[in-house]
Protein backbone atom coordinates (compact mmCIF):
# COMPACT_ATOMS: atom_id res chain seq x y z
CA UNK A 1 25.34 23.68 17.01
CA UNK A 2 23.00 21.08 15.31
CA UNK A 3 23.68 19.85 11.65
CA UNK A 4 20.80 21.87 10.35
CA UNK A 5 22.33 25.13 11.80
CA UNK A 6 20.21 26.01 15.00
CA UNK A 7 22.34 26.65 18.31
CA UNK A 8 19.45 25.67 21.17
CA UNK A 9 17.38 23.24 22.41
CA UNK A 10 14.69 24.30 25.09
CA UNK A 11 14.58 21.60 27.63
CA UNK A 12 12.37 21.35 30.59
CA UNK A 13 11.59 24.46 30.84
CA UNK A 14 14.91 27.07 29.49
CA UNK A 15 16.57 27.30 26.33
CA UNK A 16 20.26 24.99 26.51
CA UNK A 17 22.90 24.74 24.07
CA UNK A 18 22.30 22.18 21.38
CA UNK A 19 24.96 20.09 21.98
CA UNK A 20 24.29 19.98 25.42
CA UNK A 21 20.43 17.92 24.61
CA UNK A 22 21.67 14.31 25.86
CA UNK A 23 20.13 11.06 27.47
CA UNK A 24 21.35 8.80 29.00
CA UNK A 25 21.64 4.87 26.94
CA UNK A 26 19.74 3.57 29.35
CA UNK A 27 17.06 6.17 29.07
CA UNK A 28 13.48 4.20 29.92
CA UNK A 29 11.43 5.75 26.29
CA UNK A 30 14.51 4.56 24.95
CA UNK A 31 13.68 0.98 25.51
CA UNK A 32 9.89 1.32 25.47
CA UNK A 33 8.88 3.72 23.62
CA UNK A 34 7.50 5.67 26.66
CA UNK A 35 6.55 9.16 25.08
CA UNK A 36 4.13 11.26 23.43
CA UNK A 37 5.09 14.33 20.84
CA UNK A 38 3.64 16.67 18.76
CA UNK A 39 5.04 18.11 15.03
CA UNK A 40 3.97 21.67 14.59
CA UNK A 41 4.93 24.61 11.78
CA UNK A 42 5.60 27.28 11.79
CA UNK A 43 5.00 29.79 8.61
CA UNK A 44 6.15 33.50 7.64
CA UNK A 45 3.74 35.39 5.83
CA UNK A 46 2.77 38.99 5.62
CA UNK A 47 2.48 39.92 9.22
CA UNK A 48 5.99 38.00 10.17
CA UNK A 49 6.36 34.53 11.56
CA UNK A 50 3.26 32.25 13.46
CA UNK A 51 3.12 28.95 14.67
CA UNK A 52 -0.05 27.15 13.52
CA UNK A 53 -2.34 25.92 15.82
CA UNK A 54 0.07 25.93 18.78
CA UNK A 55 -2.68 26.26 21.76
CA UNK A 56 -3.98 22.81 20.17
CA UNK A 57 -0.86 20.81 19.36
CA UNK A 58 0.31 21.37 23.29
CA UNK A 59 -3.02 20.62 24.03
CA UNK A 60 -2.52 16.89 22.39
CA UNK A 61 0.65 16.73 23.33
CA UNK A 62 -0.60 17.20 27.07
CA UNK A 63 -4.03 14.85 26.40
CA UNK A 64 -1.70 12.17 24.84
CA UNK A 65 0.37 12.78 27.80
CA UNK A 66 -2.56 11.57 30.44
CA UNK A 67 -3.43 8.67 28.06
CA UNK A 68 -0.08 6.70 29.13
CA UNK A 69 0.15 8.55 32.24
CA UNK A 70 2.85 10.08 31.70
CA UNK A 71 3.37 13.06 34.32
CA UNK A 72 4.20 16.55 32.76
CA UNK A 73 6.89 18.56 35.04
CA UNK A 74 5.90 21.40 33.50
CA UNK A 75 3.04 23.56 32.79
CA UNK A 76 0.56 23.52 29.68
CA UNK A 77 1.89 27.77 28.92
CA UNK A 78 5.35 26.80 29.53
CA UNK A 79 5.49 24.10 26.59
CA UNK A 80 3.44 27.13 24.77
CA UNK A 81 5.98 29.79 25.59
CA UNK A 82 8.78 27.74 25.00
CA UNK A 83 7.79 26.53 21.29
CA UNK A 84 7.60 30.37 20.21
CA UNK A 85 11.39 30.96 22.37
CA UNK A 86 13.32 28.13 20.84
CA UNK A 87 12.32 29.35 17.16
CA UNK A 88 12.92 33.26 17.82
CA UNK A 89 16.71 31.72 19.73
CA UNK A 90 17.42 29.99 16.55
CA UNK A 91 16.61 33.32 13.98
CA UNK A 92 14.22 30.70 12.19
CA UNK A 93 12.12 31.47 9.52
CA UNK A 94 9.32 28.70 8.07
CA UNK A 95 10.40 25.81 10.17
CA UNK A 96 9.19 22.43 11.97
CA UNK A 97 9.15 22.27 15.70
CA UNK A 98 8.93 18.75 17.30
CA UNK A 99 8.07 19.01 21.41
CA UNK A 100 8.14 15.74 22.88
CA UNK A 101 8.02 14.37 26.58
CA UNK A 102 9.61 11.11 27.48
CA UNK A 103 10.00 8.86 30.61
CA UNK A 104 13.76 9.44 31.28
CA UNK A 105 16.75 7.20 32.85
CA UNK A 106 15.73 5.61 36.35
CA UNK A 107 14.40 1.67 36.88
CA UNK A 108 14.52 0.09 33.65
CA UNK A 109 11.29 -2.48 34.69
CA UNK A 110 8.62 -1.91 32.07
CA UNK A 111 6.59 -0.15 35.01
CA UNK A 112 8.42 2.90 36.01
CA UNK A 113 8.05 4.26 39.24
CA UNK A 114 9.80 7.22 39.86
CA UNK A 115 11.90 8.03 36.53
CA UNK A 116 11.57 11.76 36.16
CA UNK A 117 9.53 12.85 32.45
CA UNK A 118 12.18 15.08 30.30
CA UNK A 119 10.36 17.63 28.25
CA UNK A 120 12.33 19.00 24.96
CA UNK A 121 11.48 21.17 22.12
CA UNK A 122 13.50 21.56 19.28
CA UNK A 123 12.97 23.90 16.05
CA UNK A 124 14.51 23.58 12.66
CA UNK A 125 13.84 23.90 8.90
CA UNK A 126 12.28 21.34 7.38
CA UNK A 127 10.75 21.72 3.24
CA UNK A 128 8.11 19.85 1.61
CA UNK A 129 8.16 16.23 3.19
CA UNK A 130 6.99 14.64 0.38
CA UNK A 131 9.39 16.47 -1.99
CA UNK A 132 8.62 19.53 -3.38
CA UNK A 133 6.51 18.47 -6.35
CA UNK A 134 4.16 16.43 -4.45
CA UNK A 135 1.97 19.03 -3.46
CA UNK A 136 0.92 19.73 -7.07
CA UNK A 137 1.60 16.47 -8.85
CA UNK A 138 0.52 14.74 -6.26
CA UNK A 139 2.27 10.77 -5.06
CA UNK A 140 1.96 7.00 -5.49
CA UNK A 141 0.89 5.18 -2.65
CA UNK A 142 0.70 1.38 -1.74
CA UNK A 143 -2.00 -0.50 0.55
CA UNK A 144 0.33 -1.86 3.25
CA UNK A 145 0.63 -5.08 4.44
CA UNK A 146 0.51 -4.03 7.77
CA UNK A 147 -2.76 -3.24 9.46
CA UNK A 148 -3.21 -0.07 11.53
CA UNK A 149 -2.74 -0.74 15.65
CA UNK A 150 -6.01 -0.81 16.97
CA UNK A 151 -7.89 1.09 19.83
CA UNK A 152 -8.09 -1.52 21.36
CA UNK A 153 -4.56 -2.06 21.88
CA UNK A 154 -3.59 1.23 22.22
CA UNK A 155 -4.83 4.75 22.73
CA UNK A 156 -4.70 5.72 18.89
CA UNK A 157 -6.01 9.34 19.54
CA UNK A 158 -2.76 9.87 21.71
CA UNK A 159 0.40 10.56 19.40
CA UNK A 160 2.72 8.50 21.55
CA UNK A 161 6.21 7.30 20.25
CA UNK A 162 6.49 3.49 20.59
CA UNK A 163 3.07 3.56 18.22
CA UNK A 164 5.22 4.83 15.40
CA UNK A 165 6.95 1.53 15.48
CA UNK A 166 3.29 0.43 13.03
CA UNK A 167 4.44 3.43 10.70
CA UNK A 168 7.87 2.86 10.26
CA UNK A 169 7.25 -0.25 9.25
CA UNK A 170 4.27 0.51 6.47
CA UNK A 171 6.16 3.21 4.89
CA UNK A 172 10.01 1.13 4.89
CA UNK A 173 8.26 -1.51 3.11
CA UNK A 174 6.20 1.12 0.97
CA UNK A 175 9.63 2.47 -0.22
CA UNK A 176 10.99 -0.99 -0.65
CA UNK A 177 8.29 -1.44 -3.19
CA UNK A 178 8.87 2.20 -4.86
CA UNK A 179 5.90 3.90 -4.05
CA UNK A 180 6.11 7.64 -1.96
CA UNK A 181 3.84 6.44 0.82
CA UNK A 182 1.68 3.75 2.58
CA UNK A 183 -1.66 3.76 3.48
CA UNK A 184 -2.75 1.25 6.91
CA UNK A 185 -6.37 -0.27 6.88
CA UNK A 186 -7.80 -1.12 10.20
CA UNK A 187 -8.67 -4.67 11.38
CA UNK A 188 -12.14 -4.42 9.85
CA UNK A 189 -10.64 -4.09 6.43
CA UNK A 190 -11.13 -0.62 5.33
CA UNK A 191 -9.08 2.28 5.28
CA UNK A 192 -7.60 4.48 8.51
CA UNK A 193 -4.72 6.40 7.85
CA UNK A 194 -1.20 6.68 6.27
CA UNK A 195 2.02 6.18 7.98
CA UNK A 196 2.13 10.00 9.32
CA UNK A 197 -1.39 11.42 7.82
CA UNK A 198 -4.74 11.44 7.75
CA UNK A 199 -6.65 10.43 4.23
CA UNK A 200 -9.68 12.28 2.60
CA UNK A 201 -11.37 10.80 -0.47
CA UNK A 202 -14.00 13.18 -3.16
CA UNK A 203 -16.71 12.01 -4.89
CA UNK A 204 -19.00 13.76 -6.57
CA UNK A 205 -18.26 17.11 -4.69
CA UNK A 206 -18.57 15.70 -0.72
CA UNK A 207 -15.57 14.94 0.91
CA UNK A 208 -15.06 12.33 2.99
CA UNK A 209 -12.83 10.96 6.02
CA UNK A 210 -12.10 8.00 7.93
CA UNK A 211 -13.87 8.51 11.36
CA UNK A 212 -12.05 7.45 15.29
CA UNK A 213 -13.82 4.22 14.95
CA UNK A 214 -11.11 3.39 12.26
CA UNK A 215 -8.14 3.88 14.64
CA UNK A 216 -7.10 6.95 13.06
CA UNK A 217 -5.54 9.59 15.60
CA UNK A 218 -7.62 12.81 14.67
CA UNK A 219 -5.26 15.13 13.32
CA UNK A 220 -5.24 18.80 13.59
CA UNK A 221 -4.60 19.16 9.77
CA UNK A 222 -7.50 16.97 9.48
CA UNK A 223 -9.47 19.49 11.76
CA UNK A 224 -8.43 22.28 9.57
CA UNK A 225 -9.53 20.97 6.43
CA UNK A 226 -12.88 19.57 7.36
CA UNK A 227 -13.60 23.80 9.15
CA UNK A 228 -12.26 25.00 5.85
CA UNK A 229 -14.34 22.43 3.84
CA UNK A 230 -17.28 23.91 5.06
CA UNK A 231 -16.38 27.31 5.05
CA UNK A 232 -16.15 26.99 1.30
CA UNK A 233 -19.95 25.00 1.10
CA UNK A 234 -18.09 21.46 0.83
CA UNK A 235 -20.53 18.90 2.43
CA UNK A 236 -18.26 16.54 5.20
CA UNK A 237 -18.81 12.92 6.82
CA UNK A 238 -16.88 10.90 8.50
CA UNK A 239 -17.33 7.51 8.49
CA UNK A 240 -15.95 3.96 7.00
CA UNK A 241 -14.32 4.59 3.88
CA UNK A 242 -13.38 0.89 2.15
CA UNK A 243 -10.95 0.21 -0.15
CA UNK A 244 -13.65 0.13 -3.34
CA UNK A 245 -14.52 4.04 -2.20
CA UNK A 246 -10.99 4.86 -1.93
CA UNK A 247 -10.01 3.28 -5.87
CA UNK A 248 -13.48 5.13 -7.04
CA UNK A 249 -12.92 8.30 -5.77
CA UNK A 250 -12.68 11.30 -7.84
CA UNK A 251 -9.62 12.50 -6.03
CA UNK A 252 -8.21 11.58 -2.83
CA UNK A 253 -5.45 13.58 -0.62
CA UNK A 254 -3.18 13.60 2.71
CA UNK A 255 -3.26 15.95 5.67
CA UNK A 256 -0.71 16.42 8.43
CA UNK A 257 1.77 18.68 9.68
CA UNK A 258 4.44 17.92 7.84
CA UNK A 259 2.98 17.06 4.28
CA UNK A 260 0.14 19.92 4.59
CA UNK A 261 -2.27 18.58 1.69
CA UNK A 262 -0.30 16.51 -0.82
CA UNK A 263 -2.62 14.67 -3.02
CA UNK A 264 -2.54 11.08 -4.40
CA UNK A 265 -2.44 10.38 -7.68
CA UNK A 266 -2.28 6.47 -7.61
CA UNK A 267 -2.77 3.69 -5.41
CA UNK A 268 -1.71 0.36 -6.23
CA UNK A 269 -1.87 1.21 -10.21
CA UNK A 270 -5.55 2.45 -10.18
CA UNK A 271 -5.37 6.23 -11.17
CA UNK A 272 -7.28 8.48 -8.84
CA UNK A 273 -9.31 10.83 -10.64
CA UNK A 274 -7.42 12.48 -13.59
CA UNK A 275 -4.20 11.10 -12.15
CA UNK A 276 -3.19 14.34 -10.30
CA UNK A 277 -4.31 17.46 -8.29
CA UNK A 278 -8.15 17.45 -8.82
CA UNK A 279 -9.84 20.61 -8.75
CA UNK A 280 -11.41 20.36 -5.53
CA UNK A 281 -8.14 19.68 -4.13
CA UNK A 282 -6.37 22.80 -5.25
CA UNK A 283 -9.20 25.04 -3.91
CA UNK A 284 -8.50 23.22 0.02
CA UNK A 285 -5.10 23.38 -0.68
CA UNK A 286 -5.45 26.69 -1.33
CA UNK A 287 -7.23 27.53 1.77
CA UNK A 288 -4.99 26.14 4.06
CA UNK A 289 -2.14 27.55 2.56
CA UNK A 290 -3.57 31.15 2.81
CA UNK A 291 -4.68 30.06 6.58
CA UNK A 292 -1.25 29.27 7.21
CA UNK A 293 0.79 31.57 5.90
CA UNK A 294 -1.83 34.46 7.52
CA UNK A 295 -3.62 35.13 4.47
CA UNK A 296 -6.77 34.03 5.45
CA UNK A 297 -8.46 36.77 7.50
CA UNK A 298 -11.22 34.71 9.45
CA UNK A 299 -8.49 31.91 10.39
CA UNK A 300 -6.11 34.36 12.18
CA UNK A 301 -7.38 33.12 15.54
CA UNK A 302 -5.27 30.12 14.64
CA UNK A 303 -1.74 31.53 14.33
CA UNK A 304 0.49 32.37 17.24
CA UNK A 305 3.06 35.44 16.24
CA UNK A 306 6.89 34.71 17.35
């Protein structure tokens, strides 16, 4: 049994005992980074306990999967299946699930020939990743001195391991520095994305995103919003957004998976906005959390029952 209390791990393609998910030391993603995953939720709310978005996480999981070639040993409804049996194995309530496919132990030459791809889902809880006030008091965040990879060096719509590598080292040295999180620019200067989320900025009632051409990798939290935005008469673009925008803005706020919409109160000393959750916001935050959590009738479509 894992640390966090679940027995199971469902690995390529049945449920096995925790304890029993090893690799090898060796291992090629191990070395190189040679694997893509997904981080998905799952949310109880009045009609039981859904996954959100599932169809379109495995869908990225499988497109980020054919951006590094990576072969998938087994099928798209499998991975879907198996997300929604390795929660309902553990008795789970609200928890995280993290699927993940990885070039496994076999020639250790940074082209691999005929290792064999290892497919793995595993489901536990997981709270507030930003701590549990952030989503109303919003957090500090520092420009990092590290620029976002570029798409030119990688395939930055794919969620693929190694890539990570850029992350861990924005938001280390944001916590170094005492700030919550960091925020990447691209090469060009202006603003793409923070170590694990995707940024929108307000101003003067129109929200606004960084766009692909900013190296971002198009999140599905990010996809939510934006549908929700306009459901509620919120004009969208996507586009540039440069660091003047971003210390102007009348609020500004995260999306992802695992920190939902947190907002930002400060970067780099300059107070966004009124220094904390701005009204416009609450009412997205809102949204999603009714969408979520099943309380949002015209978003059902979206949630997968366990």
């Amino acid at each position: 049994m894992g640390g966090d209390g679940t027995k199971s791990i469902w690995w390529n393609g049945g449920l096995i005992p925790h304890a029993d998910a090893k690799v090898h030391v060796l291992t090629h993603a191990l070395h190189y980074g040679t694997g893509v995953f997904e981080g998905i939720r799952a949310y109880r709310g009045p009609s039981g306990l859904s996954v959100f978005r599932l169809s379109e996480h495995i869908d990225r999981l499988f497109d980020s999967a054919a951006a590094y070639k990576i072969d998938m040993p087994v099928a798209r409804d499998r991975v879907v299946q198996g997300c929604v049996d390795v929660v309902r194995d553990n008795a789970l309530d609200s928890c995280y699930l993290r699927p993940i496919a990885f070039v496994g132990f076999g020639p250790l030459g940074v082209y691999w020939r005929n290792n064999p791809t290892n497919v793995a889902i595993a489901a536990f809880p997981w709270g507030t990743y930003l701590g549990p006030e952030a989503l109303e008091k919003g957090i500090r965040v520092t420009i990092s001195s590290w620029t976002r990879i570029h798409h030119a060096q990688f395939p930055t719509t794919a969620k693929g391991c190694g890539q990570y590598l850029n992350s861990v080292l924005a938001v280390r040295e944001a916590h170094e520095k005492g700030f919550d999180e960091a925020l990447l620019l691209d090469r060009h200067g202006n603003v793409s994305e923070g170590s694990g989320e995707n940024l929108f900025v307000i101003k003067n009632g129109r929200l606004r995103t960084p766009g692909l051409d900013s190296s971002i990798l198009p999140g599905i939290t990010r996809a939510s919003i934006m549908e929700l935005a306009v459901d509620l008469g919120v004009p969208v673009d996507e586009g540039a957004v440069t660091r003047g925008e971003l210390y102007t803005a009348d609020e500004a706020f995260f999306t992802g998976t695992a920190a939902e919409v947190t907002p930002i109160r400060e970067i780099d000393g300059h107070i966004i906005g009124a220094g904390g959750r701005g009204p416009l916001t609450t009412k997205l935050q809102a949204a999603y959390l009714d969408a979520v959590n099943g309380k949002l009738p015209s978003k059902k479509h979206w949630l997968t029952p366990v």
